[in-house]
C-alpha atoms as a PDB file:
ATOM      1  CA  UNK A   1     -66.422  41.340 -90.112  1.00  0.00           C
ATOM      2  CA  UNK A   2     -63.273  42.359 -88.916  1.00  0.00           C
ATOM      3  CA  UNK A   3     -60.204  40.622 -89.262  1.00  0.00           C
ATOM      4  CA  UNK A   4     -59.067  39.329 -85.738  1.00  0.00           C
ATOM      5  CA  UNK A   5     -55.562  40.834 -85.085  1.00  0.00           C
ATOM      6  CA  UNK A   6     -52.559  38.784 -83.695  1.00  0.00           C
ATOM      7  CA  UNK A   7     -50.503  40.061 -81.577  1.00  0.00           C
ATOM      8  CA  UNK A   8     -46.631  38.449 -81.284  1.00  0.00           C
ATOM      9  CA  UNK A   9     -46.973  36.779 -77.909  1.00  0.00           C
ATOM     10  CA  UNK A  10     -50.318  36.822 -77.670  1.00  0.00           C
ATOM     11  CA  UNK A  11     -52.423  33.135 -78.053  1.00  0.00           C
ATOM     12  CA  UNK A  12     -51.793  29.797 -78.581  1.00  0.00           C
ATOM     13  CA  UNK A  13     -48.627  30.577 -80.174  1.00  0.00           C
ATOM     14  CA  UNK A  14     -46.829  32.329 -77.849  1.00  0.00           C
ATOM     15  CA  UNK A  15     -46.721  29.221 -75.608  1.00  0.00           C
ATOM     16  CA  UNK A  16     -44.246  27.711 -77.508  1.00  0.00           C
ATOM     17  CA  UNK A  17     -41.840  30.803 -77.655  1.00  0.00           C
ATOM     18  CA  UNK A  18     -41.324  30.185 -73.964  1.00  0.00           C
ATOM     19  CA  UNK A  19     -38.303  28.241 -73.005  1.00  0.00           C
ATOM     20  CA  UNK A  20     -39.053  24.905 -71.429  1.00  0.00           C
ATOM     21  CA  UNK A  21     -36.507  23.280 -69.014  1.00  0.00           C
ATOM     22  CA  UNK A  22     -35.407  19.936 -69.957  1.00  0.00           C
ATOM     23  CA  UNK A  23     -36.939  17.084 -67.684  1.00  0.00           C
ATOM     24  CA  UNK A  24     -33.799  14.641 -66.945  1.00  0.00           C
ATOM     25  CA  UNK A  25     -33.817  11.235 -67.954  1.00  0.00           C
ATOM     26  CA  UNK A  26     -34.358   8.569 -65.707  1.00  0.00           C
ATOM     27  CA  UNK A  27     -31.389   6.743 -65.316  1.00  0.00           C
ATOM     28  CA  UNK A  28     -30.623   3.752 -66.376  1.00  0.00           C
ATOM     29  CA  UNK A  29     -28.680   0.606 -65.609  1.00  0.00           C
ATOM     30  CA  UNK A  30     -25.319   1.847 -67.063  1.00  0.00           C
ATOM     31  CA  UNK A  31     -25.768   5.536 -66.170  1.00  0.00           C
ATOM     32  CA  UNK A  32     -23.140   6.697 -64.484  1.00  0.00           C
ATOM     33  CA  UNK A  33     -24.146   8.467 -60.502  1.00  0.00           C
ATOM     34  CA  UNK A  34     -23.264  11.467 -59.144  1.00  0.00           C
ATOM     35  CA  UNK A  35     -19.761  12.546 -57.870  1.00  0.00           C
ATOM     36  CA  UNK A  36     -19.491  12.928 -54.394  1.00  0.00           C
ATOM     37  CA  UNK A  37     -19.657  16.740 -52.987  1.00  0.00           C
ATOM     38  CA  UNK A  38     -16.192  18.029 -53.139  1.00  0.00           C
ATOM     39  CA  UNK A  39     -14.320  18.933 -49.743  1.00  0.00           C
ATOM     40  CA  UNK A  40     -15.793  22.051 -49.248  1.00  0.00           C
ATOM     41  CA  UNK A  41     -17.908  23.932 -45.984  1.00  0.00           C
ATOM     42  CA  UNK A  42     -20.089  21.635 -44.491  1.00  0.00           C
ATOM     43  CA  UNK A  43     -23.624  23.321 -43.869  1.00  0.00           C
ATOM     44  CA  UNK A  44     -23.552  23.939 -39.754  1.00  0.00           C
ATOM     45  CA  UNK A  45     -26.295  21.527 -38.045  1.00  0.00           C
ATOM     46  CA  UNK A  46     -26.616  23.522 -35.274  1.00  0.00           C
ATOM     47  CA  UNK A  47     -24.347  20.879 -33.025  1.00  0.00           C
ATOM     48  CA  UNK A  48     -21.307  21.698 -31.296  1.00  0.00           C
ATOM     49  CA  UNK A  49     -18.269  19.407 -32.811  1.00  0.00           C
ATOM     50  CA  UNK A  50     -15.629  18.923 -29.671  1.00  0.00           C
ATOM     51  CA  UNK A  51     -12.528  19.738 -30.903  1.00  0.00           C
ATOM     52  CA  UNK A  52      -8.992  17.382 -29.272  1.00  0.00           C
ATOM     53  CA  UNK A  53      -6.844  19.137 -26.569  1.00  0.00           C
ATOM     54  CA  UNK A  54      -3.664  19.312 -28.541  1.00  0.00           C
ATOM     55  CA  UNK A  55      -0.317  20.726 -26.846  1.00  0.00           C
ATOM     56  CA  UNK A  56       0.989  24.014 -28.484  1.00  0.00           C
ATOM     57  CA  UNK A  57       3.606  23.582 -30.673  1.00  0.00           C
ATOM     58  CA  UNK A  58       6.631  22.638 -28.525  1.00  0.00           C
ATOM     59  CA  UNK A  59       5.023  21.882 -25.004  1.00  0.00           C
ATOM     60  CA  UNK A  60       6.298  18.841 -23.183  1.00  0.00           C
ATOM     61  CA  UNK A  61       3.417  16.478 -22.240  1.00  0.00           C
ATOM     62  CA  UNK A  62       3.579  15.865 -18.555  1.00  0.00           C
ATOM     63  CA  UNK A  63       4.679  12.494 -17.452  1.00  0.00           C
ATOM     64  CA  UNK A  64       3.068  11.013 -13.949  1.00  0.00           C
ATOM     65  CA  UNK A  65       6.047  10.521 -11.435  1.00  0.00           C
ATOM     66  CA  UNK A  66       6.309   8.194  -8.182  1.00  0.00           C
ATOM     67  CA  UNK A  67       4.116   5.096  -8.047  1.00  0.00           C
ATOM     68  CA  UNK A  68       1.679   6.862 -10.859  1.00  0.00           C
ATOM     69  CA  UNK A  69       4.414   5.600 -13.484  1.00  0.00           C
ATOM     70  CA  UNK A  70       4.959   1.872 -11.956  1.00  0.00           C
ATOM     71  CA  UNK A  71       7.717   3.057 -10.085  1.00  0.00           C
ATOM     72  CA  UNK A  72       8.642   2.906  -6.158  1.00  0.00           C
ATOM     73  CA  UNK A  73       9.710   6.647  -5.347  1.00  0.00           C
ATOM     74  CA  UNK A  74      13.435   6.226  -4.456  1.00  0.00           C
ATOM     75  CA  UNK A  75      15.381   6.683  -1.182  1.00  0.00           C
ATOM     76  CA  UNK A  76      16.731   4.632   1.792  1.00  0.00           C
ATOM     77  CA  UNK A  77      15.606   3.124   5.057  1.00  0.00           C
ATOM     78  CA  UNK A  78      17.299   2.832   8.415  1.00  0.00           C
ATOM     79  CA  UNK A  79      16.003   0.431  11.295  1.00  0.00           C
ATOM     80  CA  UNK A  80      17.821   1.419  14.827  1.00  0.00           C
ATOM     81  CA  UNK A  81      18.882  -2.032  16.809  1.00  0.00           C
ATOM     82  CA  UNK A  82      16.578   0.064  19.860  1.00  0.00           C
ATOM     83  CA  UNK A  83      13.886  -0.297  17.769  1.00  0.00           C
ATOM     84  CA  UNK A  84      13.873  -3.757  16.476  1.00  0.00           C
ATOM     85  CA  UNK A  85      14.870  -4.741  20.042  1.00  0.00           C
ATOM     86  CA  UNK A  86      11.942  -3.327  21.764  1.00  0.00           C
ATOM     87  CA  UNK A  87       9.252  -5.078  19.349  1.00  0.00           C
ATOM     88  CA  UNK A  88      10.883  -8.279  20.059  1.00  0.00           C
ATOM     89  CA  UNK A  89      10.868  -7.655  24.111  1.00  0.00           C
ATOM     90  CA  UNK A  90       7.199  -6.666  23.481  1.00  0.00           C
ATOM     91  CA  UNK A  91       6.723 -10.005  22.059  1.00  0.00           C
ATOM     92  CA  UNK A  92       8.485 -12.378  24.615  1.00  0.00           C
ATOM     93  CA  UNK A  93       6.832 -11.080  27.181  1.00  0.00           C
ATOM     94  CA  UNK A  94       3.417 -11.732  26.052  1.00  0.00           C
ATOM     95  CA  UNK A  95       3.886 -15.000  25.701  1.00  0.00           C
ATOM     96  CA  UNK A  96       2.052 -16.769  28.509  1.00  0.00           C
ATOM     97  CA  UNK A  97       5.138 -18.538  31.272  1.00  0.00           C
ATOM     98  CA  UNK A  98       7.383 -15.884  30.798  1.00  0.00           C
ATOM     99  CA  UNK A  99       7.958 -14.287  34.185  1.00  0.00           C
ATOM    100  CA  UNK A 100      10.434 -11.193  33.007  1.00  0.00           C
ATOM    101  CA  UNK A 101      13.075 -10.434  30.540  1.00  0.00           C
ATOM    102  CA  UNK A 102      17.143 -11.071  31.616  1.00  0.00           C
ATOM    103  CA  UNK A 103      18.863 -11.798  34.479  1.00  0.00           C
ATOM    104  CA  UNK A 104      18.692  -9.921  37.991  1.00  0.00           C
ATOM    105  CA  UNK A 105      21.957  -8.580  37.632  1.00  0.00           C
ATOM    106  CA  UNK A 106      21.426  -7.594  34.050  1.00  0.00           C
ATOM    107  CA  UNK A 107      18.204  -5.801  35.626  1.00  0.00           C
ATOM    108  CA  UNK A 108      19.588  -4.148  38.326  1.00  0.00           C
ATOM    109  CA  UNK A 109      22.507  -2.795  36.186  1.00  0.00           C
ATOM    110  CA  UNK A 110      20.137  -1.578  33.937  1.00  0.00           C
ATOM    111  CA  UNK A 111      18.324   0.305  36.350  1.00  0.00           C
ATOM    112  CA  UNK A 112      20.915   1.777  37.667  1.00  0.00           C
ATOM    113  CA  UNK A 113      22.552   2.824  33.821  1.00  0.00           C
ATOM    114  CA  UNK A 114      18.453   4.687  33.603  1.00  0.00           C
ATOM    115  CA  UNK A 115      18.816   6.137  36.828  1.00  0.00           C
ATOM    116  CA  UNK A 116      21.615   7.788  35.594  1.00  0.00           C
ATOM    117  CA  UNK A 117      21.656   8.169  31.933  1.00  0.00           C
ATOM    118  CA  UNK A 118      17.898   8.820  32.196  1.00  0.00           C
ATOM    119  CA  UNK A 119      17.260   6.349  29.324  1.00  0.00           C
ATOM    120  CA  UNK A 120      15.114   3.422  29.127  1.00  0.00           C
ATOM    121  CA  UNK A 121      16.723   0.165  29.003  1.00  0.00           C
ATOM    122  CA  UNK A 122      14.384  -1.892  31.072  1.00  0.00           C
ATOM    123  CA  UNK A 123      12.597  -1.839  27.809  1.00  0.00           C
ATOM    124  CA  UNK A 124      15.009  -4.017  26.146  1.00  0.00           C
ATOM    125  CA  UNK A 125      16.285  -5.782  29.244  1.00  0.00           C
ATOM    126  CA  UNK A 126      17.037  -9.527  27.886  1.00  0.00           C
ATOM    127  CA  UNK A 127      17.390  -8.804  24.365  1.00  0.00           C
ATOM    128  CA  UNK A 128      20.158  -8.588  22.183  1.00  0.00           C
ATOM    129  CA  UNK A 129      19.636  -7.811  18.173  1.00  0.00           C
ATOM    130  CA  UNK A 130      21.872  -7.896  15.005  1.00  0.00           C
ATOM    131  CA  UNK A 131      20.824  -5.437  12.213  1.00  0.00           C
ATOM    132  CA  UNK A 132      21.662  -5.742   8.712  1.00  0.00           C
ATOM    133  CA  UNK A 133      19.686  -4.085   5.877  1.00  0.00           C
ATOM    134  CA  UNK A 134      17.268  -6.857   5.004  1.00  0.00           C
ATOM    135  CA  UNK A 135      17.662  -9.092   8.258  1.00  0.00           C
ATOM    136  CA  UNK A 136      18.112  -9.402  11.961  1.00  0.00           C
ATOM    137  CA  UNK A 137      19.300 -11.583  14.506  1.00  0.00           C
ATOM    138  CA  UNK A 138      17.813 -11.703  17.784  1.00  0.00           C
ATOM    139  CA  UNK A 139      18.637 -13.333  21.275  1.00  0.00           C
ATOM    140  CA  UNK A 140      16.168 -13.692  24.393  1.00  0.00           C
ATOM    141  CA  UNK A 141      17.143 -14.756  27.987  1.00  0.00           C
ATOM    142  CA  UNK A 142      14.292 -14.901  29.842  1.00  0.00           C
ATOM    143  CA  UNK A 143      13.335 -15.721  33.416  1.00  0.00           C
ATOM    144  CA  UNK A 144      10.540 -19.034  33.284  1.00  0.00           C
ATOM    145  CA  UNK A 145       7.425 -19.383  35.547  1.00  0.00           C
ATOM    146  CA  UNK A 146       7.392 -22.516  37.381  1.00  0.00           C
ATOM    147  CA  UNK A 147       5.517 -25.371  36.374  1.00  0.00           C
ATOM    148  CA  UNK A 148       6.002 -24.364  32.618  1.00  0.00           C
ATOM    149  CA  UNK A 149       7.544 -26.869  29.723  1.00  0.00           C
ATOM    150  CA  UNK A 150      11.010 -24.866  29.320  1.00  0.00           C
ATOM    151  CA  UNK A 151      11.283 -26.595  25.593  1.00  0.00           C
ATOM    152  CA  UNK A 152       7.715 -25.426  24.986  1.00  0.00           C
ATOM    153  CA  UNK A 153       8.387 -21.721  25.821  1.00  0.00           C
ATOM    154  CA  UNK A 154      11.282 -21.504  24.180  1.00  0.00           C
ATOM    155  CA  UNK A 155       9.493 -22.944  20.995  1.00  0.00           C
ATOM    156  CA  UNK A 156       6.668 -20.302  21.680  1.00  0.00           C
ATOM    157  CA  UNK A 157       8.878 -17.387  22.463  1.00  0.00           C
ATOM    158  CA  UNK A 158      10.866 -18.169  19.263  1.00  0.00           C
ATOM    159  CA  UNK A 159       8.113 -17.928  17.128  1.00  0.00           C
ATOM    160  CA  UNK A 160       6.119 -14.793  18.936  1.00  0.00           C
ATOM    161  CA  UNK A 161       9.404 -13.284  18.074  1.00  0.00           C
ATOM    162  CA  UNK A 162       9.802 -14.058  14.592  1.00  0.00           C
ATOM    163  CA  UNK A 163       6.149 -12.939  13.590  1.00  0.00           C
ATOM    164  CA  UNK A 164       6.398  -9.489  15.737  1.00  0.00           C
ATOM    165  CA  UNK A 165       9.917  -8.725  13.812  1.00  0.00           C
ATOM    166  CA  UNK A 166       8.730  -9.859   9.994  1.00  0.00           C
ATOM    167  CA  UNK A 167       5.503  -8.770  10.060  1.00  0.00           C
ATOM    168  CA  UNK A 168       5.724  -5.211  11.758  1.00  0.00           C
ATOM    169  CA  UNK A 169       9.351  -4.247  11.613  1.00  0.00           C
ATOM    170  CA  UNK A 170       9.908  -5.785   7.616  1.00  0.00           C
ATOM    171  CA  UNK A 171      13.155  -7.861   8.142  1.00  0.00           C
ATOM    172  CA  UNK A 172      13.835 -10.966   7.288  1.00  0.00           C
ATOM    173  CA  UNK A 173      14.587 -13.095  10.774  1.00  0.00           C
ATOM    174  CA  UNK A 174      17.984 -15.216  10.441  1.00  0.00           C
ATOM    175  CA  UNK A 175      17.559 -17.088  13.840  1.00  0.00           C
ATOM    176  CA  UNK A 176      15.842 -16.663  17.288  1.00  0.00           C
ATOM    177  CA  UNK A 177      17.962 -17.714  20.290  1.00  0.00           C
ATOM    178  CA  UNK A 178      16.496 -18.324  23.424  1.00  0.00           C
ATOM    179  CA  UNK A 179      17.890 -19.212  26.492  1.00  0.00           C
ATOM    180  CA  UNK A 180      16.018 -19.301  29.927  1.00  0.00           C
ATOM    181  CA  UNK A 181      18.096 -18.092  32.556  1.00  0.00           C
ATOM    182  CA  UNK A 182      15.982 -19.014  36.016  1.00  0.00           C
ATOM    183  CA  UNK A 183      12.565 -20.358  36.766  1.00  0.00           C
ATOM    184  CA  UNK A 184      11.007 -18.030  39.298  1.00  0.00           C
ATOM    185  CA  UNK A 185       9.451 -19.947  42.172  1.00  0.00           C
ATOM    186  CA  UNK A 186       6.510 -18.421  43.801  1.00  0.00           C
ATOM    187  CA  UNK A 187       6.605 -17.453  47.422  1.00  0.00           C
ATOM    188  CA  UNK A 188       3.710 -20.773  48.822  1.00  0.00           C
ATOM    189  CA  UNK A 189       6.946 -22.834  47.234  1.00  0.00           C
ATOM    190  CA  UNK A 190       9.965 -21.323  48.378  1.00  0.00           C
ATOM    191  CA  UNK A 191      11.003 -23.080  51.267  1.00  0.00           C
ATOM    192  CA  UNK A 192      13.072 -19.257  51.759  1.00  0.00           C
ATOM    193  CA  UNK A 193       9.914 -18.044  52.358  1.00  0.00           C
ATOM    194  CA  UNK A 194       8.368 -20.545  54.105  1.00  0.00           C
ATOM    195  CA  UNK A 195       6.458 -18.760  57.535  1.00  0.00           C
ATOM    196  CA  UNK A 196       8.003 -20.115  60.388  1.00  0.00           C
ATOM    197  CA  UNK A 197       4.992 -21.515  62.949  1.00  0.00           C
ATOM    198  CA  UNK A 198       4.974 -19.359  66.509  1.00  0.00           C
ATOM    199  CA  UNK A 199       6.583 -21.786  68.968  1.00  0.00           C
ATOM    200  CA  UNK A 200       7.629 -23.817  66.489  1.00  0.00           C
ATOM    201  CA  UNK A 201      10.938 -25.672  67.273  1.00  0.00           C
ATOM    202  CA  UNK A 202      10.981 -24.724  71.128  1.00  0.00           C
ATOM    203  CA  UNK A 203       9.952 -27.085  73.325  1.00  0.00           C
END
């Protein structure tokens, strides 16, 4: 019988010529953990990171002007007497008893200074205004319907006035003067105009 020859990495042997990896410990209580992965690439997820708008390097960031900021845009405004008299006329004569703005003669010279001039005073006819920057004056003479409370309509022209000036031309109303000049009479009670009967006074 033969002797059985061995080979060098052949059998049972040659298993533990191999190198075996070492199998780590488990650890234990005071085992110290990992250190954290140091700052290097971070693998790419596949999701897009948005990146900040940032100014180049010596841009100006713009700054929102005008009311944007919290402040009124500047500049200055100008009210005309003409127009702060004409709201006011607009308002006295709505007021319910009020037969017409001014006197006659104040109304027949101003038709006569629009004939001419080719202006439009009848507009304003009655009124009289005092401008300032934040405030006004005005004064009304007005021509009364008969049978109307002059106090009353003086009371309600005064106020018609003040709420037509503050609220839609922005000043601040100092005083309202009224004064009624005449109380138009209709024509059934004007004794001027009384029809005169046929016959009548002839015997």
């Amino acid at each position: 019988m033969e002797d059985a020859q061995i080979t060098p990495g052949n059998g049972p042997a040659a298993a533990g010529n191999q190198p075996v990896s070492p199998t780590p410990a488990p650890a234990g209580p005071g085992a110290a953990s990992p250190p954290p992965p140091g700052p290097g690439p971070k693998p790419n997820t596949g999701v897009p990171v948005l990146q900040p708008d940032v100014p180049p390097a010596g841009a100006t960031p713009a700054v929102p002007s005008g009311s944007a900021s919290g402040e009124e845009p500047g500049g200055r405004t100008s009210i005309a007497e003409q127009a702060v008299a004409k709201v006011a006329a607009i308002a006295a004569r709505a007021v319910p008893g009020v037969h017409t703005l001014g006197t006659g003669a104040g109304r027949t010279l101003g038709a006569v200074r629009d004939a001419v001039a080719g202006s439009d005073s009848s507009a304003t006819a009655g009124v009289n205004v005092e401008v300032g920057e934040t405030e006004a004056a005005v004064d009304i003479t007005l021509v009364a319907d008969y049978g109307i409370p002059l106090t009353g309509l003086a009371d309600a022209v005064r106020s018609a006035v003040y709420s037509a000036v503050e609220d839609l031309v922005g000043l601040n109303v100092v005083e309202v003067n009224v004064s009624v000049a005449d109380v138009h009479i209709p024509e059934a009670l004007d004794p001027r105009m009384a029809k005169r009967q046929p016959g009548a006074g002839q015997e």
